[in-house]
PDB file of N, CA and C in Angstrom:
ATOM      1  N   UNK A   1       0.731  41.758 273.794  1.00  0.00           N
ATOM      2  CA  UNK A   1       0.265  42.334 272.549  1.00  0.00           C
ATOM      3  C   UNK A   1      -1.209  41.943 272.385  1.00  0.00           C
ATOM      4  N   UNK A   2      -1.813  42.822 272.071  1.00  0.00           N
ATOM      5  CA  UNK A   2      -3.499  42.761 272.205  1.00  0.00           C
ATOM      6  C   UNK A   2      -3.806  42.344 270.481  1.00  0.00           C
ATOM      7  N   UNK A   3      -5.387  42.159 270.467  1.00  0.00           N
ATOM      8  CA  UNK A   3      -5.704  41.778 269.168  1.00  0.00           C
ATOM      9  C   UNK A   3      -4.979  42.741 268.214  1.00  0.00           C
ATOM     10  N   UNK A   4      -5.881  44.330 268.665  1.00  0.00           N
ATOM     11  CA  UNK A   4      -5.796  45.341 267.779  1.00  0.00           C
ATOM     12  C   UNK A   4      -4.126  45.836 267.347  1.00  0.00           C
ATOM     13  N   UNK A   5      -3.469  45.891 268.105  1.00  0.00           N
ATOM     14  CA  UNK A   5      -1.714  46.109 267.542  1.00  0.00           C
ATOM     15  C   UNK A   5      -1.606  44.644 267.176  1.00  0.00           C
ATOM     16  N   UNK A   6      -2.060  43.673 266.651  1.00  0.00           N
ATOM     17  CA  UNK A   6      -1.498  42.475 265.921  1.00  0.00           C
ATOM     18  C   UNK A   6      -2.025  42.814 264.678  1.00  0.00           C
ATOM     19  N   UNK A   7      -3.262  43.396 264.372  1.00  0.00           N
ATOM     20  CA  UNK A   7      -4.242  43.651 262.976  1.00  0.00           C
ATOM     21  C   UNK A   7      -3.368  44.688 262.854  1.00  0.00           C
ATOM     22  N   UNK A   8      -2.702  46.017 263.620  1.00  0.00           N
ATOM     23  CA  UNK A   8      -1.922  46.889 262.789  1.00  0.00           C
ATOM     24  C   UNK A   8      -0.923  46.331 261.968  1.00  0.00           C
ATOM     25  N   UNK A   9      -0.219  45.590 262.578  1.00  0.00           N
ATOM     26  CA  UNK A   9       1.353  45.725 262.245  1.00  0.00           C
ATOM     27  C   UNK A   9       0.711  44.521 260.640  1.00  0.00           C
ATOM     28  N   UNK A  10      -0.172  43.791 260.779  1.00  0.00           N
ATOM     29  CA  UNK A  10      -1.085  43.021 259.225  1.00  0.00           C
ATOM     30  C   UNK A  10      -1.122  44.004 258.415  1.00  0.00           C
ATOM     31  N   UNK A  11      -2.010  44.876 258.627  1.00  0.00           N
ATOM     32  CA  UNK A  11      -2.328  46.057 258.060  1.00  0.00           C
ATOM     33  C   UNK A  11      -0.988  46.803 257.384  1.00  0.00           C
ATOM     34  N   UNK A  12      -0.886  47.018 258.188  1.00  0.00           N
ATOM     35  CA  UNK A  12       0.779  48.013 258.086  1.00  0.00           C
ATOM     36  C   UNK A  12       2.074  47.513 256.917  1.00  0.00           C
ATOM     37  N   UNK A  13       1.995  46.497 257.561  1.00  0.00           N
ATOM     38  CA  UNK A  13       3.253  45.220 256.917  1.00  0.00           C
ATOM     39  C   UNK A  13       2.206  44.816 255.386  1.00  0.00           C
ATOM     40  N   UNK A  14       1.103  44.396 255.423  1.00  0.00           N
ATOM     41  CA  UNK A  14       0.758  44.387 254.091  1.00  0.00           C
ATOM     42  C   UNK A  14       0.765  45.211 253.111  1.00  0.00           C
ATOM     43  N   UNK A  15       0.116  46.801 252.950  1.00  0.00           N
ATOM     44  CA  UNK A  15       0.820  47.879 252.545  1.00  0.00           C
ATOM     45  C   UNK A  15       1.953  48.035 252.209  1.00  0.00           C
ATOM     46  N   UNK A  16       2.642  47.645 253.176  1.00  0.00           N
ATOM     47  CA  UNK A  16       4.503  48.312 252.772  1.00  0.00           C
ATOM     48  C   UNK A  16       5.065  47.226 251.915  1.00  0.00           C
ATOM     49  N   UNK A  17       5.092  46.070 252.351  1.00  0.00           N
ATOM     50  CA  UNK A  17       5.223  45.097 251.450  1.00  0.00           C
ATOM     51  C   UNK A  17       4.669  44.887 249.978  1.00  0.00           C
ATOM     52  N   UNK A  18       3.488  45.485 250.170  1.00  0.00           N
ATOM     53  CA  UNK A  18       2.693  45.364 248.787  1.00  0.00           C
ATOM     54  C   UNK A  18       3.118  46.349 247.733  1.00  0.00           C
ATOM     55  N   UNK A  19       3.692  47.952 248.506  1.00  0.00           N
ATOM     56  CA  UNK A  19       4.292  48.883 247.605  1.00  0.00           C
ATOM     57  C   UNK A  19       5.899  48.334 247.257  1.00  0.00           C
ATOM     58  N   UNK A  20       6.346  47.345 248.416  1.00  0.00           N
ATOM     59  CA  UNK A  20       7.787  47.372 248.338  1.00  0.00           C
ATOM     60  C   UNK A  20       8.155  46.671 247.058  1.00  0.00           C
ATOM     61  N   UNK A  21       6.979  45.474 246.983  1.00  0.00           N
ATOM     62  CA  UNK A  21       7.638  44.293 246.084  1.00  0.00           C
ATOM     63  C   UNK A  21       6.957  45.083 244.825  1.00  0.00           C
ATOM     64  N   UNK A  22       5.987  45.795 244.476  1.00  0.00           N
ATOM     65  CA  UNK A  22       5.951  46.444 243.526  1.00  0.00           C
ATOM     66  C   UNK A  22       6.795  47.377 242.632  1.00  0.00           C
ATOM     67  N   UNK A  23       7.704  47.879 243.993  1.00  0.00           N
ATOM     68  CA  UNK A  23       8.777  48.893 243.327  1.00  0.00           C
ATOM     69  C   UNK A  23       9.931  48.328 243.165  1.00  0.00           C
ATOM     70  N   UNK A  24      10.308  46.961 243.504  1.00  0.00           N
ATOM     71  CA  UNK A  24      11.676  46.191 243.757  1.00  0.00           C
ATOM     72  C   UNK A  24      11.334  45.624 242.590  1.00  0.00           C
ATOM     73  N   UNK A  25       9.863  44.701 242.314  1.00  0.00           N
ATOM     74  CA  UNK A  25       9.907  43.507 242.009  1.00  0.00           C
ATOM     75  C   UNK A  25       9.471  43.336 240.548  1.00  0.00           C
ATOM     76  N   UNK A  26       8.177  44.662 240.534  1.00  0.00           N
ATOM     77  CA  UNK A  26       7.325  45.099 239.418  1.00  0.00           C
ATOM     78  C   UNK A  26       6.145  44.112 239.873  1.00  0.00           C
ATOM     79  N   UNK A  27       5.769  43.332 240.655  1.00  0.00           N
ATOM     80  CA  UNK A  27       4.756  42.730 241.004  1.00  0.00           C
ATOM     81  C   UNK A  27       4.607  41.947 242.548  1.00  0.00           C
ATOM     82  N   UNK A  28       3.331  42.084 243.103  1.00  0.00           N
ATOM     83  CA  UNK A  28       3.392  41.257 244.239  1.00  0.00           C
ATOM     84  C   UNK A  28       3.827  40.029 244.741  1.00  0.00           C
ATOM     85  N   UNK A  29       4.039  39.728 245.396  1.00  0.00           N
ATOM     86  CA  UNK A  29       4.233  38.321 246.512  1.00  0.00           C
ATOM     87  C   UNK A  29       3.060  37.065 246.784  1.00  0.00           C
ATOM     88  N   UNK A  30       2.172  38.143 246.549  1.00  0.00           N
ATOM     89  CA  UNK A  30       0.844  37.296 247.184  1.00  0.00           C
ATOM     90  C   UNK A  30       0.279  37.676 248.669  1.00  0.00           C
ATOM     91  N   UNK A  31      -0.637  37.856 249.096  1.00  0.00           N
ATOM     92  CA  UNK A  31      -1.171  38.445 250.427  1.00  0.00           C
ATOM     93  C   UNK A  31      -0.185  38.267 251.751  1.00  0.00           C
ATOM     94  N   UNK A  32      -0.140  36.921 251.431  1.00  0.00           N
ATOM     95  CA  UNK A  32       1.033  35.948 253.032  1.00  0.00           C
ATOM     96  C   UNK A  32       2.385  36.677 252.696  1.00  0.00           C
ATOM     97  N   UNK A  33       2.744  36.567 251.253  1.00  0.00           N
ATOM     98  CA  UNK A  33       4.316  37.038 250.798  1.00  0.00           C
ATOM     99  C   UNK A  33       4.441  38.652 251.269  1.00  0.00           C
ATOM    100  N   UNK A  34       3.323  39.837 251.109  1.00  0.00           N
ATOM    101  CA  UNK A  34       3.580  40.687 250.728  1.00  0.00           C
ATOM    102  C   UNK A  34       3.198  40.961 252.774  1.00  0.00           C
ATOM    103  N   UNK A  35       2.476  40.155 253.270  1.00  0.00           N
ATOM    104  CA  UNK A  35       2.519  40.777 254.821  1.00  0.00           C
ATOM    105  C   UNK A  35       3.657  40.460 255.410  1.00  0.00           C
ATOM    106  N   UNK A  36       4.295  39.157 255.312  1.00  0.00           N
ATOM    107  CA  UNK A  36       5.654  38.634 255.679  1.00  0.00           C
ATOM    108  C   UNK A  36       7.066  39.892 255.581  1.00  0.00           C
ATOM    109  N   UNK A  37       6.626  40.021 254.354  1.00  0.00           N
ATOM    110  CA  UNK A  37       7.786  41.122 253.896  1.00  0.00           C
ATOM    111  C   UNK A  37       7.652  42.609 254.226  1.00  0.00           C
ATOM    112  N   UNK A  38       6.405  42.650 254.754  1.00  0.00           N
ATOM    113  CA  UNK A  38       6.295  43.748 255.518  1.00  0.00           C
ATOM    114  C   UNK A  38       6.669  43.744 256.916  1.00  0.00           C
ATOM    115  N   UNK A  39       5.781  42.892 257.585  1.00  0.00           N
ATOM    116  CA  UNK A  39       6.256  42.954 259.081  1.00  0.00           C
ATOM    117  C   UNK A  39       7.719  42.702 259.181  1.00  0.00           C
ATOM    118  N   UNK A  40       8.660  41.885 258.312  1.00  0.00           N
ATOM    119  CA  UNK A  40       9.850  42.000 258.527  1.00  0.00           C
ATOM    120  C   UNK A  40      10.607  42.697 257.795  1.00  0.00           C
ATOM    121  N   UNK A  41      10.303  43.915 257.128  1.00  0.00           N
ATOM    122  CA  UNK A  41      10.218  45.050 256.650  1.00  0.00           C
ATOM    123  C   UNK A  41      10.712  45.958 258.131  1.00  0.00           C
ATOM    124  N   UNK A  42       9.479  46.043 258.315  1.00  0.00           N
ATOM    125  CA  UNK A  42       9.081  47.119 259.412  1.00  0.00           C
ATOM    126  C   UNK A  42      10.168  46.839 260.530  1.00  0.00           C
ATOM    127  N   UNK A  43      10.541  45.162 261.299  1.00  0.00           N
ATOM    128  CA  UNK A  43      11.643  45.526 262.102  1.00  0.00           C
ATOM    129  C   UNK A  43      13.014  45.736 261.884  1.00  0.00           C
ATOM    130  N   UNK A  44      13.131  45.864 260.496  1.00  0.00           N
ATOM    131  CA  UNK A  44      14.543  46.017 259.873  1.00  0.00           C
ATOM    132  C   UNK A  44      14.289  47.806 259.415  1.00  0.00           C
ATOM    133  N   UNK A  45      13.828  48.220 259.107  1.00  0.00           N
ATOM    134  CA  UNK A  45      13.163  49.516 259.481  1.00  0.00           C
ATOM    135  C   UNK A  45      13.431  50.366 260.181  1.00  0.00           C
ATOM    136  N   UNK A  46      12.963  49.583 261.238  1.00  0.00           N
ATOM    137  CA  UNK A  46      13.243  50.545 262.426  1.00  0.00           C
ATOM    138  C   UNK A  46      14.370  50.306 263.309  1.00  0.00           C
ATOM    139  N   UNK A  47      14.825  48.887 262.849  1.00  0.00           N
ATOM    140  CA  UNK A  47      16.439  49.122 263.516  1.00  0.00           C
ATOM    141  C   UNK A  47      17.499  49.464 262.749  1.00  0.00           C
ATOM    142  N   UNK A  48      17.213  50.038 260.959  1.00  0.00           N
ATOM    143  CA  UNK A  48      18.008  51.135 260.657  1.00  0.00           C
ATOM    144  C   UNK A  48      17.595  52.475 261.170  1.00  0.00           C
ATOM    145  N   UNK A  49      16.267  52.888 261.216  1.00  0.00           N
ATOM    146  CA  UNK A  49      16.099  53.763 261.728  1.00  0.00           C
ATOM    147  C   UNK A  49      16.627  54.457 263.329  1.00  0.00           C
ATOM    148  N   UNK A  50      16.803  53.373 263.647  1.00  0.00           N
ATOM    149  CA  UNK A  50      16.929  53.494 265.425  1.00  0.00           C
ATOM    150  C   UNK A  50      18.908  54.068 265.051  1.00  0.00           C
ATOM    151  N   UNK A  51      19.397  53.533 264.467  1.00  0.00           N
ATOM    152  CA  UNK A  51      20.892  53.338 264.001  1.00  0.00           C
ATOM    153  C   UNK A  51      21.172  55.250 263.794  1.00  0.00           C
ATOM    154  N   UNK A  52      20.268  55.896 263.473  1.00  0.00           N
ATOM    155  CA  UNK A  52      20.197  57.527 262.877  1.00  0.00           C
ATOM    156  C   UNK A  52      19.519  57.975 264.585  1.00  0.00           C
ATOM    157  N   UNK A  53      19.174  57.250 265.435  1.00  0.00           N
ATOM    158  CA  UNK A  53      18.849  58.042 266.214  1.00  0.00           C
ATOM    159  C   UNK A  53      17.198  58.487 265.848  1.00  0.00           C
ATOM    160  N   UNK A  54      16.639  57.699 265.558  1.00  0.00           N
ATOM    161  CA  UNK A  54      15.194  57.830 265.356  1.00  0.00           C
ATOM    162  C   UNK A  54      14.426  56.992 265.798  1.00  0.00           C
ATOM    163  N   UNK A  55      12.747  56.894 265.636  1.00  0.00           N
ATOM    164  CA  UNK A  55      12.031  55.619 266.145  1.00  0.00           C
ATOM    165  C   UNK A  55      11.616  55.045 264.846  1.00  0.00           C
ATOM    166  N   UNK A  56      11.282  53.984 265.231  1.00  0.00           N
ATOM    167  CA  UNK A  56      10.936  53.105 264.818  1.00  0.00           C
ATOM    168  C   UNK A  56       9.300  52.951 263.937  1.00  0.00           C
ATOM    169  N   UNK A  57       8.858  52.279 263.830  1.00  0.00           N
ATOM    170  CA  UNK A  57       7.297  51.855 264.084  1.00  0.00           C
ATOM    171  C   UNK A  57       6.857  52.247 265.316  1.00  0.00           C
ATOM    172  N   UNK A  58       5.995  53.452 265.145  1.00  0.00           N
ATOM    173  CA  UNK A  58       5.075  53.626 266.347  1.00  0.00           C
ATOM    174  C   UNK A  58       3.640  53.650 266.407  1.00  0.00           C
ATOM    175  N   UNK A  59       3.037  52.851 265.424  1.00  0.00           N
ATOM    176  CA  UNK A  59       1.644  52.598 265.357  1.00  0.00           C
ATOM    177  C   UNK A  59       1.084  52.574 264.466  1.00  0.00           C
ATOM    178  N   UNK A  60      -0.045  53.106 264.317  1.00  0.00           N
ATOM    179  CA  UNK A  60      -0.668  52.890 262.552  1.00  0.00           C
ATOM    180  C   UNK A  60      -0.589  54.496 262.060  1.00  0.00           C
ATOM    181  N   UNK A  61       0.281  54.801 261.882  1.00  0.00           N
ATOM    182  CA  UNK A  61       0.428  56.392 261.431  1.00  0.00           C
ATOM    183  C   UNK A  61       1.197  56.458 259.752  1.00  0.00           C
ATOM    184  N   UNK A  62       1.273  57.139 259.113  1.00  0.00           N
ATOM    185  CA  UNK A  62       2.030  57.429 258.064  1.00  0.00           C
ATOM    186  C   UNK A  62       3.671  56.999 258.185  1.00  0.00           C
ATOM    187  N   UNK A  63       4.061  57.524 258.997  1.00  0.00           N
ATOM    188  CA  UNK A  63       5.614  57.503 259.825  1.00  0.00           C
ATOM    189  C   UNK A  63       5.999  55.584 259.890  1.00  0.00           C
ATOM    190  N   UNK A  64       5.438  54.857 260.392  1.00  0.00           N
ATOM    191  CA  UNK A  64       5.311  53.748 260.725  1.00  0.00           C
ATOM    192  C   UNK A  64       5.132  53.124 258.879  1.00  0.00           C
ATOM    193  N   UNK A  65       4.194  53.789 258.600  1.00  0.00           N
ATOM    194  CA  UNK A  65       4.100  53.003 257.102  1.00  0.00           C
ATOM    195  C   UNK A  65       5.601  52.988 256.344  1.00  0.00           C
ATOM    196  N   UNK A  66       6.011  54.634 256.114  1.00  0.00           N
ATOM    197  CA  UNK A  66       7.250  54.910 255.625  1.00  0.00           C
ATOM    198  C   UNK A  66       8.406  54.052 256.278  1.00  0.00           C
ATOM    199  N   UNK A  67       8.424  53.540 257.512  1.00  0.00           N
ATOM    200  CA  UNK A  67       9.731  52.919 257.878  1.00  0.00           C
ATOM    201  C   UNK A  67       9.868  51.602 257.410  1.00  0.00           C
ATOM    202  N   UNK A  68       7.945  50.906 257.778  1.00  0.00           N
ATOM    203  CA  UNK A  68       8.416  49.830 256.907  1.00  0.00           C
ATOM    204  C   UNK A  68       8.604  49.387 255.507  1.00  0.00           C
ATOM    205  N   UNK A  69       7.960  50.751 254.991  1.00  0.00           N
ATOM    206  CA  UNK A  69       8.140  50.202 253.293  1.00  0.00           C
ATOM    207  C   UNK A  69       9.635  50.848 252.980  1.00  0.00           C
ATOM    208  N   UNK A  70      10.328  51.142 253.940  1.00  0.00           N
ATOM    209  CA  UNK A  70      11.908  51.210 253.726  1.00  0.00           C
ATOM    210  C   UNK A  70      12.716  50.050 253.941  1.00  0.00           C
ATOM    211  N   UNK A  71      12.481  49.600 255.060  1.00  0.00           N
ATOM    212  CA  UNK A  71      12.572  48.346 255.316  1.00  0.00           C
ATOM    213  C   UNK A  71      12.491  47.459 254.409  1.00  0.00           C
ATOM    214  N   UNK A  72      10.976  47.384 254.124  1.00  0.00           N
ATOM    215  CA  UNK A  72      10.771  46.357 253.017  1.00  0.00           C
ATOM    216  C   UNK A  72      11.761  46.584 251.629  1.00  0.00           C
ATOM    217  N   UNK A  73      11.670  47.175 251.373  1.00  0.00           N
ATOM    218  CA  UNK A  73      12.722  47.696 250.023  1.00  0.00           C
ATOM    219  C   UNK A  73      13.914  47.176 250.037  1.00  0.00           C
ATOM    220  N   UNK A  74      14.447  47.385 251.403  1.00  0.00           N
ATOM    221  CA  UNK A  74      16.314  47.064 251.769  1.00  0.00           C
ATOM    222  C   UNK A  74      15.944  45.472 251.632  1.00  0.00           C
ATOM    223  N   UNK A  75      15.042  45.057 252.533  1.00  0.00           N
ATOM    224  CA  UNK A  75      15.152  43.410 252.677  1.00  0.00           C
ATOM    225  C   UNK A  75      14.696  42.558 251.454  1.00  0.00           C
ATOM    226  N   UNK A  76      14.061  43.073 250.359  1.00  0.00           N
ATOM    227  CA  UNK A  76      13.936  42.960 248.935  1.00  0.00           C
ATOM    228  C   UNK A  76      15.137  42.920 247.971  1.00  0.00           C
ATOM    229  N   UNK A  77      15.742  44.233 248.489  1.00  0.00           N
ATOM    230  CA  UNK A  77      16.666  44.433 247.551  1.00  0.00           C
ATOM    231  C   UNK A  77      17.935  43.233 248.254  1.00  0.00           C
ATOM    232  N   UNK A  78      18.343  42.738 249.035  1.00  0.00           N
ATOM    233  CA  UNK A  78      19.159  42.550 249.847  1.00  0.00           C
ATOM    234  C   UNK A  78      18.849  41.003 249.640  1.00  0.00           C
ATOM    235  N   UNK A  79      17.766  40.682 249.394  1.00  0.00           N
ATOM    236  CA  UNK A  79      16.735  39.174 248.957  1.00  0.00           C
ATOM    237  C   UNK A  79      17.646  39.022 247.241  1.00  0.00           C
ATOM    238  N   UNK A  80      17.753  39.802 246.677  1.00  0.00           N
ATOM    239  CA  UNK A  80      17.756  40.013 245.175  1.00  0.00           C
ATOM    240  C   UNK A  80      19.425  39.744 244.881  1.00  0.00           C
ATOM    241  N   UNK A  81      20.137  40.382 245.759  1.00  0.00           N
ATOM    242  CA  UNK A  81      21.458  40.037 245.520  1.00  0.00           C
ATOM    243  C   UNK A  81      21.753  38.999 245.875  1.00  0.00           C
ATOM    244  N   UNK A  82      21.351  38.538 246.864  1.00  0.00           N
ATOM    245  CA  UNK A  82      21.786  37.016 247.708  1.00  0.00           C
ATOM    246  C   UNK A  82      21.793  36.229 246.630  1.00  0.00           C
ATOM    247  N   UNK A  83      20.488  36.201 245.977  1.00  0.00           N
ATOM    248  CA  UNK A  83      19.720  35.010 245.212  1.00  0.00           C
ATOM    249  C   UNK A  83      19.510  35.180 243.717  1.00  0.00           C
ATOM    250  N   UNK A  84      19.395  36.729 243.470  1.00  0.00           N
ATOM    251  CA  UNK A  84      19.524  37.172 242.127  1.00  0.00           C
ATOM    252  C   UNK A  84      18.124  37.422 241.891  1.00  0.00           C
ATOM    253  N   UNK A  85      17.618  37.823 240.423  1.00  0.00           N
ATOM    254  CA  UNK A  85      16.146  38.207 239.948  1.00  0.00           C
ATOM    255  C   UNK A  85      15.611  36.590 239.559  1.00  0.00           C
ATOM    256  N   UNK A  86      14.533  36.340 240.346  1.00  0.00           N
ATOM    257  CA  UNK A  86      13.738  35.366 239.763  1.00  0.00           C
ATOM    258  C   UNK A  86      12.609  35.653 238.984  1.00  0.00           C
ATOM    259  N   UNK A  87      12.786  36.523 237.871  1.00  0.00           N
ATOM    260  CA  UNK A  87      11.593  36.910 236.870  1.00  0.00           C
ATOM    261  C   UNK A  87      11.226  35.865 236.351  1.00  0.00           C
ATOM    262  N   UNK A  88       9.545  35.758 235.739  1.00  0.00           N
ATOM    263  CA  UNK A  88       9.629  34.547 235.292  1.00  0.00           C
ATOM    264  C   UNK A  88       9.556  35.084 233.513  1.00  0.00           C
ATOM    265  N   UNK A  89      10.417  34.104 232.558  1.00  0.00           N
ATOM    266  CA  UNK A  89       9.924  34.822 231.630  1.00  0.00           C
ATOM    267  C   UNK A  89       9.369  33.437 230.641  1.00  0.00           C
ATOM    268  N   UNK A  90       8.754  34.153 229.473  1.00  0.00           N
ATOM    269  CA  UNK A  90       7.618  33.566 228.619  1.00  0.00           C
ATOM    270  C   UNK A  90       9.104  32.138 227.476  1.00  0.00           C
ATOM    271  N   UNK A  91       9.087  31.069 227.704  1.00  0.00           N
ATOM    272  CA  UNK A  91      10.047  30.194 226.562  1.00  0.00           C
ATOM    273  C   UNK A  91       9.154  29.968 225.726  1.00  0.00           C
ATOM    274  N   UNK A  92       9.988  30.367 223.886  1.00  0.00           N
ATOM    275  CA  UNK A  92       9.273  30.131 223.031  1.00  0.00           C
ATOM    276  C   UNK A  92       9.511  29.035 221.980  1.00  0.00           C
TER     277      UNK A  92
END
């Protein structure tokens, strides 16, 4: 694996993560949280995807974004039941 496909799947995995925990969470992770949850987004992704007979992540394309911010979503949502909502809220 060369520099440049290591900066994608950063790239890539930060994005998806960053929309995922937004739409799961109502707010980010933090840069490290929201690339983490992408790149392992993206291979849970694409090995549901692969499961339908499809690919995976194949580079820095649109297609690749969409799998992992599917990914990311399932492994969010799937984070949420295990452990439940850790919202933080305001004690008065």
């Amino acid at each position: 694996m060369d520099l440049t496909a290591i900066l994608v799947w950063i790239v890539v995995g930060g994005v998806a993560g960053l929309l995922a925990s937004l739409l799961v969470r109502g707010t980010g992770l933090g840069l490290v949280g929201d690339i983490v949850v992408g790149i392992v987004g993206a291979f849970l992704g694409g090995f549901i995807y692969s499961l339908f007979g499809h690919a995976g992540v194949t580079g820095f394309n649109l297609y690749s974004l969409v799998v992992a911010f599917i990914g990311a979503v399932v492994l969010l949502l799937i984070g949420r039941l295990l452990f439940g909502s850790r919202r933080r809220t305001s004690q008065q």
